[in-house]
Protein backbone atom coordinates (compact mmCIF):
# COMPACT_ATOMS: atom_id res chain seq x y z
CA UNK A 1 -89.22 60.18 73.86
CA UNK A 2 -90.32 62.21 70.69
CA UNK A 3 -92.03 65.30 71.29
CA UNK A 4 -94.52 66.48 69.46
CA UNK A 5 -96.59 70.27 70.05
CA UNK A 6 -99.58 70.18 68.45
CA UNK A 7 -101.46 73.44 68.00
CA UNK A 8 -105.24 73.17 67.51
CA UNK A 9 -104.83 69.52 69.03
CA UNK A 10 -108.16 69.19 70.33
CA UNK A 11 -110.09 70.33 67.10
CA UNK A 12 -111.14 67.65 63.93
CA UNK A 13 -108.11 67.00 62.05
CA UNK A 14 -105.66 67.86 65.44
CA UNK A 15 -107.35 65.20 67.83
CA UNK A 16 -106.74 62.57 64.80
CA UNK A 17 -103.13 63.78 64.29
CA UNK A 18 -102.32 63.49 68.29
CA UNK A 19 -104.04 59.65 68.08
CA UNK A 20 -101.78 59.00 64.94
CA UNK A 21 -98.61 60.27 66.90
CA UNK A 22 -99.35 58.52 70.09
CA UNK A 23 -99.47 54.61 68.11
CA UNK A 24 -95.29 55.31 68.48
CA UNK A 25 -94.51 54.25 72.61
CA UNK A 26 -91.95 56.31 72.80
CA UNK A 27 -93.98 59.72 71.32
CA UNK A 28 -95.73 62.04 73.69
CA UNK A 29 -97.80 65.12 73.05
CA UNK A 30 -98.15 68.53 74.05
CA UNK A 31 -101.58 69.79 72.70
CA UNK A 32 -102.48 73.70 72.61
CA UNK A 33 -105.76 74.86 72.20
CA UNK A 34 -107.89 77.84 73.18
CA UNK A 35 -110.92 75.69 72.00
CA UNK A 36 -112.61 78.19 69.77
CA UNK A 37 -113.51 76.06 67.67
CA UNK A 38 -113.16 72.60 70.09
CA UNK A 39 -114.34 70.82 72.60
CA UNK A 40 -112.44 69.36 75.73
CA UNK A 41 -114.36 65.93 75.39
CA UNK A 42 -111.97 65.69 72.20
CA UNK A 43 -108.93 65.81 73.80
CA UNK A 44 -107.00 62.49 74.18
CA UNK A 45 -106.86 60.86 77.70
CA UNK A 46 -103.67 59.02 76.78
CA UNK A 47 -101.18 59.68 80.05
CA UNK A 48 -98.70 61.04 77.51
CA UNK A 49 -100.73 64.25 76.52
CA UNK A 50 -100.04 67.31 78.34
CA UNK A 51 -103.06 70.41 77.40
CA UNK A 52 -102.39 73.40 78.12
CA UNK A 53 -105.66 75.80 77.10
CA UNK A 54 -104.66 79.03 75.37
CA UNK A 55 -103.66 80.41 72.02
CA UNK A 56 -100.30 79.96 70.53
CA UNK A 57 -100.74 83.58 69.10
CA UNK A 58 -99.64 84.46 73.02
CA UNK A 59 -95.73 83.61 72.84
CA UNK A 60 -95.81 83.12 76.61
CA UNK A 61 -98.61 80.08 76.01
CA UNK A 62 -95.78 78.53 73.92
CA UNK A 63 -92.88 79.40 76.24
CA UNK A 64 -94.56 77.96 79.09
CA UNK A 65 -93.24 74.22 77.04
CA UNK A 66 -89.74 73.81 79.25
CA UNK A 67 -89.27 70.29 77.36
CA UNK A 68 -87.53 70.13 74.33
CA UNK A 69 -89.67 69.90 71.42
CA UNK A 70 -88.81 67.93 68.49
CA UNK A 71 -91.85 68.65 65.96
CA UNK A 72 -94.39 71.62 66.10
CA UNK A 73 -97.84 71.12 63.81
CA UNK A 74 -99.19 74.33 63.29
CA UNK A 75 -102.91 73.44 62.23
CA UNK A 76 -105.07 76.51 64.38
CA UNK A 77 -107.07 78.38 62.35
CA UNK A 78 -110.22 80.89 62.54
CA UNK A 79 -112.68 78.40 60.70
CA UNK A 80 -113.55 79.08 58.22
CA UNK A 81 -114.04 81.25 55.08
CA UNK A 82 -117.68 83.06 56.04
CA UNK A 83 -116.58 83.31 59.75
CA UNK A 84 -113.15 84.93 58.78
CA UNK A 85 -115.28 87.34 56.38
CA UNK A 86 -117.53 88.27 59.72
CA UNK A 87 -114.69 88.37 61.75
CA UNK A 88 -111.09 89.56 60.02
CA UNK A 89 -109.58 90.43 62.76
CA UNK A 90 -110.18 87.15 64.94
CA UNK A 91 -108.98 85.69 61.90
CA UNK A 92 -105.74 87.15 61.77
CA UNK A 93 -105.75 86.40 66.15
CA UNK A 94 -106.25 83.00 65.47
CA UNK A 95 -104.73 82.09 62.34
CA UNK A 96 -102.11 84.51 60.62
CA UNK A 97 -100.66 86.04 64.15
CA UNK A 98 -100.61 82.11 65.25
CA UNK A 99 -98.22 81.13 62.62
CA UNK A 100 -95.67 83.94 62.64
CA UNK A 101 -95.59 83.30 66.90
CA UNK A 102 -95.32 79.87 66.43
CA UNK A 103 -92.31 79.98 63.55
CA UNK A 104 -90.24 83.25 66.45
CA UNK A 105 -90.75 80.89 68.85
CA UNK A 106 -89.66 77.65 67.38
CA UNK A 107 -85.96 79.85 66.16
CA UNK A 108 -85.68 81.15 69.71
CA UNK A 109 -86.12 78.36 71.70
CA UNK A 110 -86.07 74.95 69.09
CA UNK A 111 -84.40 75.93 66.32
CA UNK A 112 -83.78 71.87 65.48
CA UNK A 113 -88.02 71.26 65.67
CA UNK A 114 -89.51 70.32 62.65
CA UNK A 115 -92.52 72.66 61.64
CA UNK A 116 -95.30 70.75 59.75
CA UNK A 117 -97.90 73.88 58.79
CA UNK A 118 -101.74 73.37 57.53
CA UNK A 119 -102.39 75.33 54.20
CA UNK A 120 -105.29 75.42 51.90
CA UNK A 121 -106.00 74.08 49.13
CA UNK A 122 -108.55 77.10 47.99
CA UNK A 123 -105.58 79.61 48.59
CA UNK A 124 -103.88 78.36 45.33
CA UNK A 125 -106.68 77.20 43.09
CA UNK A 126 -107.70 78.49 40.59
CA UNK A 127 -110.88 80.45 40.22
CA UNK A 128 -113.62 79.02 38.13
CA UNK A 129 -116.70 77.66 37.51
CA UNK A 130 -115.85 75.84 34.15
CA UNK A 131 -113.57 72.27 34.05
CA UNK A 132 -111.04 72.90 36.71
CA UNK A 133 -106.77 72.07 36.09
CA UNK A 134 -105.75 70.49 38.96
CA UNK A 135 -103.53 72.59 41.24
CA UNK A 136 -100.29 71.79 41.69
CA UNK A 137 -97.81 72.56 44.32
CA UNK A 138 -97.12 76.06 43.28
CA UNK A 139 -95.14 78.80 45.01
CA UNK A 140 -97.61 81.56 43.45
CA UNK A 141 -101.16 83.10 43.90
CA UNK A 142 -103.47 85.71 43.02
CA UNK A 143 -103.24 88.93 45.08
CA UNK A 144 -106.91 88.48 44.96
CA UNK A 145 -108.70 86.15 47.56
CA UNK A 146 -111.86 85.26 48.52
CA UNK A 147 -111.56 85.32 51.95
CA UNK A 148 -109.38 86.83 55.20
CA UNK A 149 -108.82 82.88 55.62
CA UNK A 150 -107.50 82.40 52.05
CA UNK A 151 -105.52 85.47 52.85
CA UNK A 152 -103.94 84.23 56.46
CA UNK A 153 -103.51 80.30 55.01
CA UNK A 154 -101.41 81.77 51.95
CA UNK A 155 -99.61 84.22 54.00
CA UNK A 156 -98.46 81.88 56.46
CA UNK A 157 -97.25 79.66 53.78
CA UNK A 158 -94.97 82.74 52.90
CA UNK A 159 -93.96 83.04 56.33
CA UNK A 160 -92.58 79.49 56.76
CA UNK A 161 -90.81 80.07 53.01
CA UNK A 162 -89.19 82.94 54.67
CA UNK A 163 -88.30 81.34 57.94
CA UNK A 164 -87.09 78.77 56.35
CA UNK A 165 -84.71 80.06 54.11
CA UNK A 166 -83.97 83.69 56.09
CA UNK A 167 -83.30 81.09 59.75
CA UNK A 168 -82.93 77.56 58.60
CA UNK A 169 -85.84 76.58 59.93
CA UNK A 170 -86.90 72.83 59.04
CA UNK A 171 -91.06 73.94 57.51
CA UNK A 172 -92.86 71.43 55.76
CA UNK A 173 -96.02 73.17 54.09
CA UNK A 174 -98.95 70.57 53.65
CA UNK A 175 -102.11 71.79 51.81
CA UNK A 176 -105.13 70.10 52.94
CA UNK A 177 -108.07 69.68 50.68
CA UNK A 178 -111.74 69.30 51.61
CA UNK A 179 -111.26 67.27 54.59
CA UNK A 180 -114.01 65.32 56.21
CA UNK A 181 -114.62 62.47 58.60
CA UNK A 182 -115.94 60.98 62.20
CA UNK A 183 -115.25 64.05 64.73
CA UNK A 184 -116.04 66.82 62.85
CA UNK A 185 -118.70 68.85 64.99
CA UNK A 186 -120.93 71.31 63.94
CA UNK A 187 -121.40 73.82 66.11
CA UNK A 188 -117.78 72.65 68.26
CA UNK A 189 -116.43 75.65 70.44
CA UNK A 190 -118.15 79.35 70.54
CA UNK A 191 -120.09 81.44 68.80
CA UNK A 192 -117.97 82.92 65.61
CA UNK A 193 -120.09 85.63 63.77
CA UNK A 194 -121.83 83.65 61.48
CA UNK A 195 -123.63 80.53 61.09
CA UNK A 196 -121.09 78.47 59.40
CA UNK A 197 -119.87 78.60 63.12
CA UNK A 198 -122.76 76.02 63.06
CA UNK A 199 -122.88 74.23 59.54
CA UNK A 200 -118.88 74.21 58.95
CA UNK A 201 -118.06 72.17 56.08
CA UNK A 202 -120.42 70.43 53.40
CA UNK A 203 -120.38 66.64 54.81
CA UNK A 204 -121.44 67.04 57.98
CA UNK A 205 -123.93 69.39 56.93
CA UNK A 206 -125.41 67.11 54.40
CA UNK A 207 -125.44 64.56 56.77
CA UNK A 208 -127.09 66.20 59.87
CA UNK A 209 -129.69 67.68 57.63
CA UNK A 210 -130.87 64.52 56.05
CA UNK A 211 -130.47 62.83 59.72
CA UNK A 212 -133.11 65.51 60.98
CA UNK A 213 -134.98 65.64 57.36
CA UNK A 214 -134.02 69.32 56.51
CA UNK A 215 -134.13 70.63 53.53
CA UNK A 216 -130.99 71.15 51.70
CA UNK A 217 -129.22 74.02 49.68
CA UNK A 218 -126.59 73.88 47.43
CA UNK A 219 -125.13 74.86 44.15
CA UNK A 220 -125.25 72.03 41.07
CA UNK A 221 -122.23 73.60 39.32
CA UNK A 222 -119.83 73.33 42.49
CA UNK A 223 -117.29 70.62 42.92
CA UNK A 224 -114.25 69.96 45.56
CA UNK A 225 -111.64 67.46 46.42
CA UNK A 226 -112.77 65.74 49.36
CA UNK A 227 -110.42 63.88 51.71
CA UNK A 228 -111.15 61.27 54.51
CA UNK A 229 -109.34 62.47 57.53
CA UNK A 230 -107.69 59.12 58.50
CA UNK A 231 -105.78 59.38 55.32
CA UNK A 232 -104.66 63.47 55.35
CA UNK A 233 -103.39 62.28 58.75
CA UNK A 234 -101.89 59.54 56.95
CA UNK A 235 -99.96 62.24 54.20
CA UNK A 236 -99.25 64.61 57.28
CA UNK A 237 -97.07 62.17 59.24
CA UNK A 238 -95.14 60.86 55.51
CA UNK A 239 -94.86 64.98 55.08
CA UNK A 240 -93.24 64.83 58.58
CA UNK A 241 -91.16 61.85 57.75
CA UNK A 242 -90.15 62.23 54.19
CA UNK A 243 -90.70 65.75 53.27
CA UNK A 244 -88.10 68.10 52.16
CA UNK A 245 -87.49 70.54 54.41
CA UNK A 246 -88.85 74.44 52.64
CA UNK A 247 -91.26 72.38 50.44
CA UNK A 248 -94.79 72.30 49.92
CA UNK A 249 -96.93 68.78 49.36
CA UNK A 250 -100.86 68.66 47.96
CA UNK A 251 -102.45 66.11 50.46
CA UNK A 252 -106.15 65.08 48.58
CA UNK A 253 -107.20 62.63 46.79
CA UNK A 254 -106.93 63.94 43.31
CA UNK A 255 -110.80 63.37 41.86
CA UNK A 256 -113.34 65.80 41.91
CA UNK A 257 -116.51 65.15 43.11
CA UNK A 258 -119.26 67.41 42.29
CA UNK A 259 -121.24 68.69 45.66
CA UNK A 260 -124.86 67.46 44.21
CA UNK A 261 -123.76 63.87 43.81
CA UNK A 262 -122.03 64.00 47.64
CA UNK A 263 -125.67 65.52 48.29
CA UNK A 264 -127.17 62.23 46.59
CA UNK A 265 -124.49 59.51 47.78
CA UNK A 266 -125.47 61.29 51.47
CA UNK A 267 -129.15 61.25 51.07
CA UNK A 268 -129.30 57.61 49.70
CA UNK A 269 -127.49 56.07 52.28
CA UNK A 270 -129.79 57.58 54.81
CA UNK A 271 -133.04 56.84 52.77
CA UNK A 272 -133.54 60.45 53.23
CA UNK A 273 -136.69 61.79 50.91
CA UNK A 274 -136.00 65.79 51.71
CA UNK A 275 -136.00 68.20 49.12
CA UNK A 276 -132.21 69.57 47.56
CA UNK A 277 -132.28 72.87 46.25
CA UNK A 278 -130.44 73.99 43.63
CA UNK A 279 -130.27 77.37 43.49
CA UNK A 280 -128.11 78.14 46.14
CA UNK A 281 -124.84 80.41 45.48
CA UNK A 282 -122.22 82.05 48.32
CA UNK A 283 -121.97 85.50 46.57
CA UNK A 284 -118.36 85.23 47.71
CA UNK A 285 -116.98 82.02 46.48
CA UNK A 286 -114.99 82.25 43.09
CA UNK A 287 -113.32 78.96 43.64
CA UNK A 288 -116.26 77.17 42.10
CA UNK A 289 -115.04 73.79 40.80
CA UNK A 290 -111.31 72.28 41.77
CA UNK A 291 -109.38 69.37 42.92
CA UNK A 292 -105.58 68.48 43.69
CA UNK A 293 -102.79 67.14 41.84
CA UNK A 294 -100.86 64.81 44.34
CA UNK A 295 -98.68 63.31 41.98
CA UNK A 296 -95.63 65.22 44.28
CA UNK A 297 -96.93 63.42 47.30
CA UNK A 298 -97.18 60.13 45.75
CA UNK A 299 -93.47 60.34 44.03
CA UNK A 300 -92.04 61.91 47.35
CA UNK A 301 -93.82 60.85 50.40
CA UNK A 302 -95.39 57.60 48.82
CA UNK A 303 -98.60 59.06 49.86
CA UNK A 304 -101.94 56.93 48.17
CA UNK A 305 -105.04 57.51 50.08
CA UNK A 306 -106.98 54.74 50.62
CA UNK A 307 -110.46 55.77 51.35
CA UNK A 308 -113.06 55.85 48.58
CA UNK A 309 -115.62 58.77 48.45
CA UNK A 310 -118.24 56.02 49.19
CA UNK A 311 -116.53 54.31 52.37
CA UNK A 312 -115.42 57.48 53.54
CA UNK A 313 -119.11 58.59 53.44
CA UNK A 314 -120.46 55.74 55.31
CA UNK A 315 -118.17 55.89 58.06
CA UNK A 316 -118.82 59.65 58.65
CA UNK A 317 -122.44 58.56 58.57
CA UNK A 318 -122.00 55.85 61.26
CA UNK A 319 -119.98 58.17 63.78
CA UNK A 320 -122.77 60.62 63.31
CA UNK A 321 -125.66 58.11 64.21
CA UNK A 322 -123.39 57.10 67.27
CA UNK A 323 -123.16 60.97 68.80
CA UNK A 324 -126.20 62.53 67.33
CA UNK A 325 -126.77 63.77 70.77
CA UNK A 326 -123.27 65.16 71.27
CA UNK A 327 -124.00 67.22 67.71
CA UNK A 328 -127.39 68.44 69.04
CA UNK A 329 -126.05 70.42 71.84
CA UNK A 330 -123.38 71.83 70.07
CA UNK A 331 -125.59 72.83 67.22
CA UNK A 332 -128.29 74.23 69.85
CA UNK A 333 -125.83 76.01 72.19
CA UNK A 334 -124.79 78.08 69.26
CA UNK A 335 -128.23 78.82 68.16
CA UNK A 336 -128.82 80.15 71.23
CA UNK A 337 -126.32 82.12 71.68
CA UNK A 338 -126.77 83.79 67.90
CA UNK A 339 -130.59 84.52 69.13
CA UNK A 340 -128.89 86.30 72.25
CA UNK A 341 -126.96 88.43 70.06
């Protein structure tokens, strides 16, 4: 059987990634996760998964896998940008530190693994507020970066470059864009610094807020290049299949969509009447407006995603109806705790 060690399996995009791996019968799963930012409900049930609950920064977590091991995903991370700000140094713990472990350990022990490692999109793109050129698979950035996350996503890229070409290692680098989809919880794991260890990423804040009628903030002149998770799993496992081993692939969907009309397509699906408002800035975001070039991934991995803004958005929006309650407690356990603090 295939074996596959997925670190950060029991998170959004890793619990989709382990269900994806798992439709082979002959693949089975080892999933690491110190569920910082997780939950154990998430975890798959399948008889094949092993989980073993700890942090893949501790080499000793990863040498406790006796099996061999026959492809490592690397997608742990502090999330995200305004927690890694707060917290630098539990962002280097749980995302830098976790990469450069993971890559030693993988040349001591399974030097023949495939490595498949998460980058970011907003590490390489360029900053601006005005018409943005899409980004494509570069092997250069800015020394200067918005965020310790930027900073430990684009650094780890540079650490699988070097592994791979100092060791022989077999790295594929995937960038993820905005990502978004059914499992995505706010609030998931603990407490983080601040309260985007609640709100996390735009779509599921959009969507709880109009599902509770909150008010919304957001800033008119901001775009991104949203994703549906189902297919970045989809251009993760062609990465893994078809990718050349050192190189880097763009996995989005290649349109920008400006965050005020996903506030709108969100709101009018839900009949929501709550007021948006407009003035809202993050005095540390640069990377205003931006979006992917995947023509790389489409030429070598075959990779076309499938899943319109619009579908994409209803689905979220029917997995959030179905677990509203499952949201609730993670968004009110973390409130909590941030009034304890």
């Amino acid at each position: 059987m295939k074996h596959s060690v997925v670190i950060g399996g029991a998170g959004f995009i890793g619990s989709w990634v382990v269900d994806e791996i798992l439709k082979d019968p002959s693949a089975r799963v080892t999933i690491i996760d110190n569920l910082i930012s997780s939950e154990k409900w998430n975890i798959s049930t399948d008889p094949r998964v092993t989980f073993i609950e700890g942090s893949a920064a501790d080499i000793n977590v990863l040498k406790s896998i006796k099996d061999n091991v026959d492809f490592v995903y690397q997608l742990a991370c502090f999330h995200g940008n305004q927690n890694s700000i707060a917290r630098p140094l539990e962002d280097f713990e749980n995302g830098l530190k976790t990469t450069l472990v993971t890559l030693e350990w993988v040349k001591q022990n399974h030097s023949s693994a495939r490595v498949i490692y998460a980058g970011a999109g907003c590490a390489v793109a360029e900053k601006t507020w005005d018409i943005p050129v899409p980004t494509y698979e570069k092997d250069s950035t800015s020394l200067l970066h918005d965020s310790p996350y930027s900073i430990s996503k684009i650094t780890g890229e540079m650490y699988c470059s070097y592994y791979a070409l100092q060791h022989s290692i077999d790295v594929i680098r995937v960038r993820f864009q905005n990502v978004y989809g059914p499992r995505e919880i706010l609030g998931a794991g603990v407490w983080r610094g601040t309260e985007s260890t609640i709100w996390r990423n735009v779509v599921p804040t959009f969507i709880y807020r109009a599902l509770k009628s909150q008010n919304l903030a957001l800033n008119p002149k901001a775009s991104r290049d949203f994703i549906y998770v189902a297919d970045l799993v989809y251009g993760i496992l062609l990465a893994r299949e078809k990718g050349k081993s050192g190189s880097v692939y763009n996995i989005g969907s290649g349109t920008e969509v400006m965050i005020s009309k996903l506030a709108e397509k969100i709101f009018y699906y839900l009949g929501s009447t709550q007021k948006i408002n407009l003035n809202f800035q993050r005095d540390w975001d640069r990377s205003g407006r931006r979006l992917a070039n995947i023509d790389k991934s489409k030429n070598e991995l075959g990779f076309i995603p499938q899943t319109s803004i619009d579908e994409g958005i209803a689905k979220t929006i029917e997995w959030f109806k179905l677990n509203l309650d499952i949201i609730d407690n993670c968004v009110n356990k973390n409130f909590s705790s941030r009034q304890s603090r």
